[in-house]
C-alpha atoms as a PDB file:
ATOM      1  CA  UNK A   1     -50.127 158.849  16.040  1.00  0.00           C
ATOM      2  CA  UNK A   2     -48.349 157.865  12.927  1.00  0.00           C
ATOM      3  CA  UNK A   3     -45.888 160.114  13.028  1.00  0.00           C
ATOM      4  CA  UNK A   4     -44.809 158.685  15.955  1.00  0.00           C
ATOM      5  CA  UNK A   5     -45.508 155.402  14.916  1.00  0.00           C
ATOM      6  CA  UNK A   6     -42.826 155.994  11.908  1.00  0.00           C
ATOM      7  CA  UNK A   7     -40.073 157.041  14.639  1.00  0.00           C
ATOM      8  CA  UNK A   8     -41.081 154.151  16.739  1.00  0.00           C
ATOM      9  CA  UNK A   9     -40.614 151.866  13.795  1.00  0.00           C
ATOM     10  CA  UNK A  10     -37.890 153.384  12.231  1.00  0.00           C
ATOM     11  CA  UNK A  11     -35.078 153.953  15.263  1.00  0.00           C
ATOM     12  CA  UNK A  12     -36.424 150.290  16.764  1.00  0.00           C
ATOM     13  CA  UNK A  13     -35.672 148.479  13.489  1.00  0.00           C
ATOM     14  CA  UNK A  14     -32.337 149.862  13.374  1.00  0.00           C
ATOM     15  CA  UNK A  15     -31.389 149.070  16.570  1.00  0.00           C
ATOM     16  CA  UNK A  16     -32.697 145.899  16.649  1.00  0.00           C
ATOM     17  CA  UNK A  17     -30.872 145.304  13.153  1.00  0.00           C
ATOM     18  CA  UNK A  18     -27.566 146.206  14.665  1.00  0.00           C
ATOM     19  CA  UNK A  19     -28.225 143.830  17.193  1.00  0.00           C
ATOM     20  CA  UNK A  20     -29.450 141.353  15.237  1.00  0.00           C
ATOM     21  CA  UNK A  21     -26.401 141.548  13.461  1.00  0.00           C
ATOM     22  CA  UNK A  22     -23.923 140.953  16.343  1.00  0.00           C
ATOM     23  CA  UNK A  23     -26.028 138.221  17.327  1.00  0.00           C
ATOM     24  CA  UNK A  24     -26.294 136.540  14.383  1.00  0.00           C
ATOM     25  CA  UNK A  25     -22.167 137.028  14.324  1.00  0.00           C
ATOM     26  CA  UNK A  26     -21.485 135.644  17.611  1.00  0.00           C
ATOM     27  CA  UNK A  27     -24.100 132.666  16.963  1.00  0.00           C
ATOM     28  CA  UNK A  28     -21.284 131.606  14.074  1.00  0.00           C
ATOM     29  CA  UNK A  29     -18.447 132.453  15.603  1.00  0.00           C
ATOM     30  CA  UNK A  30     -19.483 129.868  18.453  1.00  0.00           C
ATOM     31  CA  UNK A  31     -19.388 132.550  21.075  1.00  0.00           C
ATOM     32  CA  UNK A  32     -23.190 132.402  22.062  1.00  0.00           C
ATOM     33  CA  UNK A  33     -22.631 132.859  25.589  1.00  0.00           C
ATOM     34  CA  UNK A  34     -21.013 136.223  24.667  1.00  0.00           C
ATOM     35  CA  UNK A  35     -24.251 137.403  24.097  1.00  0.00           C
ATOM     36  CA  UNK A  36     -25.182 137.716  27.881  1.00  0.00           C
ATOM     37  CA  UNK A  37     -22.825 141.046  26.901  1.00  0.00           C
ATOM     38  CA  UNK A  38     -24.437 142.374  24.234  1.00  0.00           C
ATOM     39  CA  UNK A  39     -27.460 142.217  26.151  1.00  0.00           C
ATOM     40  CA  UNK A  40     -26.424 143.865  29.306  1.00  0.00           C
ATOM     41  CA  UNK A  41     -24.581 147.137  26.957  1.00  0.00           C
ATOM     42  CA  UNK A  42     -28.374 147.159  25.492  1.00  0.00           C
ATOM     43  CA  UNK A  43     -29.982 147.047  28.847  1.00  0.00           C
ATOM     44  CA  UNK A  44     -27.568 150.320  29.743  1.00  0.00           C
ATOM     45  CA  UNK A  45     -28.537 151.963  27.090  1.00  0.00           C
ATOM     46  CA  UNK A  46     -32.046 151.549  26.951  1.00  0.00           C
ATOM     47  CA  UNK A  47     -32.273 151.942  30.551  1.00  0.00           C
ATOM     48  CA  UNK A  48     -30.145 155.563  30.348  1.00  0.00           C
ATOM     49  CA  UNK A  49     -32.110 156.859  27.043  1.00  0.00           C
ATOM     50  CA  UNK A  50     -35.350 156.130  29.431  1.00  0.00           C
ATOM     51  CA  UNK A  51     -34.080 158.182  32.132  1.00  0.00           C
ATOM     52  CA  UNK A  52     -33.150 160.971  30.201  1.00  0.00           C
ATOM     53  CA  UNK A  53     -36.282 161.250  28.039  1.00  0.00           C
ATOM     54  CA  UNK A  54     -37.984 160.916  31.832  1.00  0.00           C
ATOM     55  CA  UNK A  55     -35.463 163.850  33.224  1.00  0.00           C
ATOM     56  CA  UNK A  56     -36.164 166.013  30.298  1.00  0.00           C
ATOM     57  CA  UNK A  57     -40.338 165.654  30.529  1.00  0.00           C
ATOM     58  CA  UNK A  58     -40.007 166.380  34.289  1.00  0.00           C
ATOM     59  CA  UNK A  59     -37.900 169.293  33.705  1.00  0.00           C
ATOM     60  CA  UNK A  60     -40.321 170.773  31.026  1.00  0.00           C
ATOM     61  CA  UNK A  61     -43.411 170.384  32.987  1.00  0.00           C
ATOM     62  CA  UNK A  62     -41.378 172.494  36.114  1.00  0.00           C
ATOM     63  CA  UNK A  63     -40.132 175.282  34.132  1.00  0.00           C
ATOM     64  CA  UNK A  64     -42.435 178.715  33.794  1.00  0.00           C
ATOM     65  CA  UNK A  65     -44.059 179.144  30.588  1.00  0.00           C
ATOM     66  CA  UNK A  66     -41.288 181.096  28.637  1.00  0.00           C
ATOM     67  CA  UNK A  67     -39.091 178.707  29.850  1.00  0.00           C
ATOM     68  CA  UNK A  68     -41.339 175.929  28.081  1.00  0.00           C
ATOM     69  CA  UNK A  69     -41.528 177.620  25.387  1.00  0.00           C
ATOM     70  CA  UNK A  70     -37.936 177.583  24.956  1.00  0.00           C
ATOM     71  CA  UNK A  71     -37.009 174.218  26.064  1.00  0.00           C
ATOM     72  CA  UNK A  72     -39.677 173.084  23.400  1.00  0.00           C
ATOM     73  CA  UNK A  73     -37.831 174.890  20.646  1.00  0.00           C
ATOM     74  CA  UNK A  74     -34.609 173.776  21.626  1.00  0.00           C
ATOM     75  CA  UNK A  75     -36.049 170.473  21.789  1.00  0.00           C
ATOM     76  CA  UNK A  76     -37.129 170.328  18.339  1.00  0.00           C
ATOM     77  CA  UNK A  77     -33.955 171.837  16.853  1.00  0.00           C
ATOM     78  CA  UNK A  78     -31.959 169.205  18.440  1.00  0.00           C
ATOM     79  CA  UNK A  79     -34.758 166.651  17.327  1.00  0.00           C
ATOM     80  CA  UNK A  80     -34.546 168.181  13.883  1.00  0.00           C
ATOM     81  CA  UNK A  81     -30.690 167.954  13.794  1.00  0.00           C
ATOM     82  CA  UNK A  82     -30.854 164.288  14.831  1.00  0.00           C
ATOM     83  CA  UNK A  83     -32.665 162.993  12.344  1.00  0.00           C
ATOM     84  CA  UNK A  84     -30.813 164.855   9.776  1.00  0.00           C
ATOM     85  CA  UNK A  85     -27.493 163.400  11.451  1.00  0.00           C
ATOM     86  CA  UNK A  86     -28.991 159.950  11.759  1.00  0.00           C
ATOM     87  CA  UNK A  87     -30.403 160.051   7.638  1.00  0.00           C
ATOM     88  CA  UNK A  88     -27.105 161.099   6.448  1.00  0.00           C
ATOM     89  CA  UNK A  89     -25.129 158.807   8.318  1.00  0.00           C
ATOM     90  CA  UNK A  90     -27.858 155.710   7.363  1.00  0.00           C
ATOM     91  CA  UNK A  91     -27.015 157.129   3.423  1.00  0.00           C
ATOM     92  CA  UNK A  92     -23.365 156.808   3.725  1.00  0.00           C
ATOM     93  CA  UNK A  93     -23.098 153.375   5.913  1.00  0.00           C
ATOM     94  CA  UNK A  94     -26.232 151.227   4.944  1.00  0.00           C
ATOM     95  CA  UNK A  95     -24.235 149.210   2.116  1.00  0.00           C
ATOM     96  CA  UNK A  96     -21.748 148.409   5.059  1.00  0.00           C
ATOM     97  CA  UNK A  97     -23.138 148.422   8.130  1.00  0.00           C
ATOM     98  CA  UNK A  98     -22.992 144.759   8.996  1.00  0.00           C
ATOM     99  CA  UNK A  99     -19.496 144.279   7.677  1.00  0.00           C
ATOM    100  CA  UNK A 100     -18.840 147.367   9.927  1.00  0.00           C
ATOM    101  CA  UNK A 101     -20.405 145.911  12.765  1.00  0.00           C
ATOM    102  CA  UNK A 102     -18.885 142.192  12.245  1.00  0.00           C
ATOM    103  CA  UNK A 103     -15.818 143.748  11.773  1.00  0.00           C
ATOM    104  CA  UNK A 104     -16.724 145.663  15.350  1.00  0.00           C
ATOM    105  CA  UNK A 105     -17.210 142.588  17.254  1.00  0.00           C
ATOM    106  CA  UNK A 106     -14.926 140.649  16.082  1.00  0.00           C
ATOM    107  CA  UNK A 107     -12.315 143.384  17.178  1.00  0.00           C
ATOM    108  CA  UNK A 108     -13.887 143.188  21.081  1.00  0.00           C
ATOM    109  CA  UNK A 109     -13.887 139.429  20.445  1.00  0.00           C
ATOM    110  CA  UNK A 110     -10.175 139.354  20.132  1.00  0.00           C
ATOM    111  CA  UNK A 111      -9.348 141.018  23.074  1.00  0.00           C
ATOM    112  CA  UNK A 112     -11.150 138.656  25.302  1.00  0.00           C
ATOM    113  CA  UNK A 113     -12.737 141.743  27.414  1.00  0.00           C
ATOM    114  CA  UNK A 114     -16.463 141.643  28.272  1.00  0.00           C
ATOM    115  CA  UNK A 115     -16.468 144.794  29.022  1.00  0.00           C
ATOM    116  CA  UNK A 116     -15.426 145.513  25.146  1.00  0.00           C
ATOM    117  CA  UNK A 117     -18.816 143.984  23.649  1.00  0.00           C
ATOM    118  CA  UNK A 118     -20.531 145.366  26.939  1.00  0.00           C
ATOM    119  CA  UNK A 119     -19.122 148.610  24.836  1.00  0.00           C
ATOM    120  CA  UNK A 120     -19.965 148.099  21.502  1.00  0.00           C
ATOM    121  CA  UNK A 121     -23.726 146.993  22.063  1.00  0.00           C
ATOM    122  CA  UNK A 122     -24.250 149.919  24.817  1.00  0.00           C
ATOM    123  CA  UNK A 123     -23.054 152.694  22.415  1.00  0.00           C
ATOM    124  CA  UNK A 124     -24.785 151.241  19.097  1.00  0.00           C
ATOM    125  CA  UNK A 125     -28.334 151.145  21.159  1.00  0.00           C
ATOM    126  CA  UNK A 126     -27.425 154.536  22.885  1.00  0.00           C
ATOM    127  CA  UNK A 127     -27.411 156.397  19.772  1.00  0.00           C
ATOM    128  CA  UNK A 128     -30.890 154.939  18.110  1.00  0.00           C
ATOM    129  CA  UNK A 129     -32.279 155.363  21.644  1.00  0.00           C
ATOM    130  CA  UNK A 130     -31.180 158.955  22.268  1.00  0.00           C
ATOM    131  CA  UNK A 131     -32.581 159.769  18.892  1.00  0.00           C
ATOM    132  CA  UNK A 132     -35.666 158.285  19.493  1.00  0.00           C
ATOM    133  CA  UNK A 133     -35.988 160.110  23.148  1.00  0.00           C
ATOM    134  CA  UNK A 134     -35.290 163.068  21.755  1.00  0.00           C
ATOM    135  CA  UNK A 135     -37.409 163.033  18.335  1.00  0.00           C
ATOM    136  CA  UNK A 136     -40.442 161.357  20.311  1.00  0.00           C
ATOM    137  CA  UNK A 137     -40.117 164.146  23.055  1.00  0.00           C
ATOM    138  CA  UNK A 138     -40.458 166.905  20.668  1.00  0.00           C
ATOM    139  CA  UNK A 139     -43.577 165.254  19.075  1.00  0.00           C
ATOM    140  CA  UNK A 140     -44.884 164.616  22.189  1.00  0.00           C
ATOM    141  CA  UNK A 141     -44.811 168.548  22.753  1.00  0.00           C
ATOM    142  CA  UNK A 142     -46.051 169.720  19.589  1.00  0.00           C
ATOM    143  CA  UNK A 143     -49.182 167.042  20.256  1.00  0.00           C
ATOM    144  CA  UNK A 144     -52.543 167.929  21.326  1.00  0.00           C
ATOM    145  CA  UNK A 145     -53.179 164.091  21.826  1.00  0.00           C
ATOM    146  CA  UNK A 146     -49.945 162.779  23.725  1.00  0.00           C
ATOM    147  CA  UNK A 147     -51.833 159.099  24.688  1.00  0.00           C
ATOM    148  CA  UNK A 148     -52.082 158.581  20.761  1.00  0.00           C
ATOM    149  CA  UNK A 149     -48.968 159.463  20.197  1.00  0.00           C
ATOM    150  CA  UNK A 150     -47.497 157.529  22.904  1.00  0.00           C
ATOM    151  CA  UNK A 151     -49.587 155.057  21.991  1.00  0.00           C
ATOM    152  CA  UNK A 152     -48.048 155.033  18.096  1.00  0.00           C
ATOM    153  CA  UNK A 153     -44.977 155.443  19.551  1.00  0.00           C
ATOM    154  CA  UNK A 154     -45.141 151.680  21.718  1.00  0.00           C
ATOM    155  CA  UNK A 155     -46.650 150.162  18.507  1.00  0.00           C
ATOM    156  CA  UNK A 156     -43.806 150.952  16.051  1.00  0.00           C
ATOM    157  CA  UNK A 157     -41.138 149.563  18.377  1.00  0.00           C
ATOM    158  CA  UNK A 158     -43.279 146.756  19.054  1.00  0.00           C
ATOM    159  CA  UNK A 159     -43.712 146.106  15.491  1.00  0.00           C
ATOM    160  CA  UNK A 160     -39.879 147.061  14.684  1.00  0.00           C
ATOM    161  CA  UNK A 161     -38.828 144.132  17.938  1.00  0.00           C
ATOM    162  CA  UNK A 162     -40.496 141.873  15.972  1.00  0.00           C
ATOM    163  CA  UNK A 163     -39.360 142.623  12.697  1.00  0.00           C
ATOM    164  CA  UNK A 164     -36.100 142.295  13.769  1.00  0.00           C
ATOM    165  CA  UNK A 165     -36.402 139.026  15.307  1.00  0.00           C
ATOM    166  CA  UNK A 166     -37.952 137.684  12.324  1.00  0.00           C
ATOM    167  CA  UNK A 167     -35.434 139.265  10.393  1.00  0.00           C
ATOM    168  CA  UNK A 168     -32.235 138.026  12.276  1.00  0.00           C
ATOM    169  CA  UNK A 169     -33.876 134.270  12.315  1.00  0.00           C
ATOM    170  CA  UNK A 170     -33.744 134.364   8.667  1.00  0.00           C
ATOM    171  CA  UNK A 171     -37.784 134.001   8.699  1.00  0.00           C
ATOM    172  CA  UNK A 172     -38.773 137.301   6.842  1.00  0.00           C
ATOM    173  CA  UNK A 173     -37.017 139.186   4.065  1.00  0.00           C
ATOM    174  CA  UNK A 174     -37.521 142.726   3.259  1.00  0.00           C
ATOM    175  CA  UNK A 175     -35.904 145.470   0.953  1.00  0.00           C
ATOM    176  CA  UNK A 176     -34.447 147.411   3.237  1.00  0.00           C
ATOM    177  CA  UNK A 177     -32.951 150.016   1.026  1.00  0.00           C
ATOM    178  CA  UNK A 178     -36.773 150.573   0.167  1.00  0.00           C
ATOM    179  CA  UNK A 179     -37.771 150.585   3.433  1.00  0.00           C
ATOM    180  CA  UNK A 180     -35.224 153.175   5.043  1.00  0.00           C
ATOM    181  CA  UNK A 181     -36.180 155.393   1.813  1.00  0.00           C
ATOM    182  CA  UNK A 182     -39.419 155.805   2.368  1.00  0.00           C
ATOM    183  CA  UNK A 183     -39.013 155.856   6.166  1.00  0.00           C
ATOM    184  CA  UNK A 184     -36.351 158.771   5.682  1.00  0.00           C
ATOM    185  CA  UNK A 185     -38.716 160.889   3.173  1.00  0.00           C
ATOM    186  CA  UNK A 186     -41.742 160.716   6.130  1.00  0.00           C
ATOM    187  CA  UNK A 187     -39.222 161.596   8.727  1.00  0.00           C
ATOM    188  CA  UNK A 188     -37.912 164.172   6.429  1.00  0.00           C
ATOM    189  CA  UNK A 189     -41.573 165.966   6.358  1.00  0.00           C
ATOM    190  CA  UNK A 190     -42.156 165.553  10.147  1.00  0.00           C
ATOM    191  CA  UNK A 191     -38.516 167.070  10.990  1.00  0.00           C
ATOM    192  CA  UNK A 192     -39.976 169.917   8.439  1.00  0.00           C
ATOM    193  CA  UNK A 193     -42.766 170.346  10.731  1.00  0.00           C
ATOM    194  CA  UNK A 194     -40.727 170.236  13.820  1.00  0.00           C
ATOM    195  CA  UNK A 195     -38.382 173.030  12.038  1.00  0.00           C
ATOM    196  CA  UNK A 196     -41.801 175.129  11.615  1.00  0.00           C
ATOM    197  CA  UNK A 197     -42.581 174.509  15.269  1.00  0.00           C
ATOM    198  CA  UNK A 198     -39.439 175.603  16.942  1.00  0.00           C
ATOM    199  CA  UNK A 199     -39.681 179.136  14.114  1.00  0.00           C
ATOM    200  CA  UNK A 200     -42.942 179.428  15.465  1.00  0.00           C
ATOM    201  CA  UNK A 201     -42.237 179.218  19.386  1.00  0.00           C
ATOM    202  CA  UNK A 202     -38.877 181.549  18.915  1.00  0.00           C
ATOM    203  CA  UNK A 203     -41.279 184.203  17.035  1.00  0.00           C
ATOM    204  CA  UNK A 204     -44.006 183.312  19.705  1.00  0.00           C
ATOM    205  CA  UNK A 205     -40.959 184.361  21.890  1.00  0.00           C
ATOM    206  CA  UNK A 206     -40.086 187.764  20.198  1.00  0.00           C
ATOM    207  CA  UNK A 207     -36.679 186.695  19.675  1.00  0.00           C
ATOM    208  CA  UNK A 208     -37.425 187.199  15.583  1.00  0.00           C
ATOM    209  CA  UNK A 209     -39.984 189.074  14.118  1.00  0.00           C
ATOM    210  CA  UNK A 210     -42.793 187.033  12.237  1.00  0.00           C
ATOM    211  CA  UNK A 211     -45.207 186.195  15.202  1.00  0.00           C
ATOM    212  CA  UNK A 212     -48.827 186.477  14.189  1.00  0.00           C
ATOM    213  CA  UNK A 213     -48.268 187.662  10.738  1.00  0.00           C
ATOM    214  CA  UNK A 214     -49.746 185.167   8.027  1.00  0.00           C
ATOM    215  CA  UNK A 215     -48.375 184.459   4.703  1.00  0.00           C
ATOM    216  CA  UNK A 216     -51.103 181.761   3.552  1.00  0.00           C
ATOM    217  CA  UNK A 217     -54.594 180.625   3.987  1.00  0.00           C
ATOM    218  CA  UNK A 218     -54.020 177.102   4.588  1.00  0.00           C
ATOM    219  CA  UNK A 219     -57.542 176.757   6.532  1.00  0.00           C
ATOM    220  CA  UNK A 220     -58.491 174.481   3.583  1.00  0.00           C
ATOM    221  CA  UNK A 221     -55.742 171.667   4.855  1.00  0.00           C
ATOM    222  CA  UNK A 222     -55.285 172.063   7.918  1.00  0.00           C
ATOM    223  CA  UNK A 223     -58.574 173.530   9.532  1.00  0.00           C
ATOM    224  CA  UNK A 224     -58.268 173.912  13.069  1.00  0.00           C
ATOM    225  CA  UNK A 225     -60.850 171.541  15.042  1.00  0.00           C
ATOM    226  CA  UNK A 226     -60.818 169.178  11.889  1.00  0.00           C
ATOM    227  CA  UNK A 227     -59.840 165.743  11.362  1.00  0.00           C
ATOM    228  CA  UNK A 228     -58.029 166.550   8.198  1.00  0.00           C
ATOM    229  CA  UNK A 229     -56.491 169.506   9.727  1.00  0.00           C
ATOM    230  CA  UNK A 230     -55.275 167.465  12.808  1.00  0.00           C
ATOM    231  CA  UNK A 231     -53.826 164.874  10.593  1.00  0.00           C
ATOM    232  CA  UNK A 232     -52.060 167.334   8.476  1.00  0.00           C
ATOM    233  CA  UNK A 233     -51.046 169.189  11.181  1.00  0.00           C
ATOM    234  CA  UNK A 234     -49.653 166.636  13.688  1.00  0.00           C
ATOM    235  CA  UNK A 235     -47.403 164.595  10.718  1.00  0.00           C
ATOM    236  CA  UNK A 236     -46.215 167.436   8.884  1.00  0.00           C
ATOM    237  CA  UNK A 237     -46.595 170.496  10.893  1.00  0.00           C
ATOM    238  CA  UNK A 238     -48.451 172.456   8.727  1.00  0.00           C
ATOM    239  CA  UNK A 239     -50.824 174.797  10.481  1.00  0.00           C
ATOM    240  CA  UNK A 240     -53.860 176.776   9.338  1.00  0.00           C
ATOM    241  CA  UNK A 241     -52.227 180.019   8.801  1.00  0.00           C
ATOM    242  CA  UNK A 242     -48.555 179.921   9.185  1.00  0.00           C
ATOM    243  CA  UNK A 243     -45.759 182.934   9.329  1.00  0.00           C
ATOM    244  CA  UNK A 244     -43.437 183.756   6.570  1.00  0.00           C
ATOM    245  CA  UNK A 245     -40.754 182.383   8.346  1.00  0.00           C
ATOM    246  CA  UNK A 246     -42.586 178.759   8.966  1.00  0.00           C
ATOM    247  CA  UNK A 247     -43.249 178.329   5.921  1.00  0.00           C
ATOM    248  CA  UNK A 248     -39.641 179.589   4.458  1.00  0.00           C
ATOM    249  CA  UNK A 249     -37.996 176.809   6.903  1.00  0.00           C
ATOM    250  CA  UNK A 250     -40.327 174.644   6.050  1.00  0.00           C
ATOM    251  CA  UNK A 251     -40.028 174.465   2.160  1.00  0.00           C
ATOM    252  CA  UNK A 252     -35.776 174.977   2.934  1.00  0.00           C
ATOM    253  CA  UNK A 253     -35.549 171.949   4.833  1.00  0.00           C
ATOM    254  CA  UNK A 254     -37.904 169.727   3.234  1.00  0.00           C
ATOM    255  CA  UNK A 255     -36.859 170.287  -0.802  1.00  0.00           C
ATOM    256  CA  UNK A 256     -33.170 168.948  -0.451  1.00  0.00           C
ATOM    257  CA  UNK A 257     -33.646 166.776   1.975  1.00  0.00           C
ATOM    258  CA  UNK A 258     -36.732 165.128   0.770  1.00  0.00           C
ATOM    259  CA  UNK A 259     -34.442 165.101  -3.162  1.00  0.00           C
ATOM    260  CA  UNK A 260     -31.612 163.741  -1.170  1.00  0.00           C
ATOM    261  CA  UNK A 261     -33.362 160.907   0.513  1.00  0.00           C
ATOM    262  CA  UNK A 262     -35.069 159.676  -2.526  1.00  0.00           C
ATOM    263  CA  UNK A 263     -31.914 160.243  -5.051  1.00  0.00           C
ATOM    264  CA  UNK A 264     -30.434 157.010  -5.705  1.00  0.00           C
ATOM    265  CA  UNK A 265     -26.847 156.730  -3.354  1.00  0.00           C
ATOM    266  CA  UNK A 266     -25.078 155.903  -6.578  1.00  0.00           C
ATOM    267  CA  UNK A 267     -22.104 153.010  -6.396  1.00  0.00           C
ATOM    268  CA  UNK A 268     -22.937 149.479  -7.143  1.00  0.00           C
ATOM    269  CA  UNK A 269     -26.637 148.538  -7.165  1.00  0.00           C
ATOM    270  CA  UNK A 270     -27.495 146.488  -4.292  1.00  0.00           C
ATOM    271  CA  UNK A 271     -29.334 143.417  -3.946  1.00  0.00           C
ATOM    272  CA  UNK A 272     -32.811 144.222  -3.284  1.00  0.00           C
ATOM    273  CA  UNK A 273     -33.694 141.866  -0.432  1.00  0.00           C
ATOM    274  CA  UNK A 274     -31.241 142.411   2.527  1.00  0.00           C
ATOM    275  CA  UNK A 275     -31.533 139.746   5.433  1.00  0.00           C
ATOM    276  CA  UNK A 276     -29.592 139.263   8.422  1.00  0.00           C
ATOM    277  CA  UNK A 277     -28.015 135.494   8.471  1.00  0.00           C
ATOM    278  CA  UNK A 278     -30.058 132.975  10.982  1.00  0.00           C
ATOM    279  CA  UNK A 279     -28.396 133.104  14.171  1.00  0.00           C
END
């Protein structure tokens, strides 16, 4: 459930950070009825990152077992390369996003063409909502309790709406850079995990050898039936006794990305409370 809950918060205060941001521009530009715009490129996108996530369960729960057990490994590799994607790209562009994204609408603005913001909005929202689909998706696989995780899921977006609200209304400050850090380094252990799971499915597969051969005794962490072991297991993908290759992927992933996310970005310092202006 907290894994899930960190994805849920995570993507959802992103996007609703981007769109705070647009709002907050067109509130003082004196466009405000542009906004109708933004709103109906987010409705698009939400609305088509719904139907795929929907598309992809249904086709999952037809396919024959193998052909689960692939689609669930494919799943989490594209899940895994996502969030890598998404944590490299929030590295390089969090010092500039809003200038990017002023700079954005201001540019569909000009043209006078709804169908420009319609755009912008749409394709901004369609990227932190395909994430999401597809990162939640493979969680929701790798689960043995999919209402929980739904359920964590519902509660970090929630939390992340309102965030952002409070945010873009000037009401609530928080250090962002602080908060996508330590947001990155949990989603940097659960992509780990996810890694692990789609190794384990392709050996479970035959497609490399590995399957059913154990490398450690990690029974005392994550003990099957336990609460601890559950825990451990569902956030980080560790399992009782996992193959050579699990844990190989697991420690190869999770090293330089986890030193990456938490090594300063280097350039000036910035300020440590970040804020949206009040629309």
């Amino acid at each position: 459930m907290f894994a899930s809950f960190v994805i849920g918060l995570r993507e959802g205060l992103e996007a609703a950070l981007i769109i705070g941001i647009v709002s907050a521009f067109l509130g003082r530009s004196g466009r405000r009825r542009e906004r109708i715009w933004m709103w109906v490129g987010v409705g698009f996108a939400v609305t088509l990152c719904a139907a795929v996530a929907i598309g992809l369960n249904i086709a999952s729960a037809e396919l024959p077992e193998r052909g689960q057990e692939i689609l669930e490994a494919t799943i989490s590799l594209i899940a895994v390369a996502f969030v890598t994607w998404m944590i490299l790209w929030m590295r390089k562009h969090s010092r500039t996003l809003r200038h990017e994204l002023e700079a954005d609408a201001a540019a569909a603005l000009a043209t006078g063409s709804a169908a420009a913001l319609v755009l912008m909005a749409f394709l901004a929202v369609l990227r932190e909502g395909f994430e999401t689909a597809v990162f939640l998706l493979a969680r929701f696989q790798e689960s043995s309790r999919p209402l929980a995780t739904g359920m964590g899921a519902l509660i970090g977006v929630a939390v992340a709406v309102l965030t952002g609200l409070a945010v873009a209304r000037g009401g609530l400050r928080i250090d962002l850079a602080r908060f996508f850090k330590v947001t990155g380094f949990v989603l940097v252990l659960i992509a780990a995990g996810l890694l692990a799971f789609a190794v384990h499915a392709i050996q479970e597969l035959g497609w490399i050898p590995g399957a059913g051969a154990r490398t450690l005794d990690l029974s005392w962490l994550a003990a099957d039936g336990a609460l601890r072991g559950a825990i451990v297991t569902g956030l980080f993908g560790v399992r009782a006794h996992p193959s050579a290759g699990e844990v190989a992927v697991w420690l190869a992933y999770a090293i330089p990305m986890g030193i990456l996310v938490l090594r300063p970005s280097g350039g000036r310092t910035a300020r440590p409370r970040a804020a949206i202006p009040a629309v």
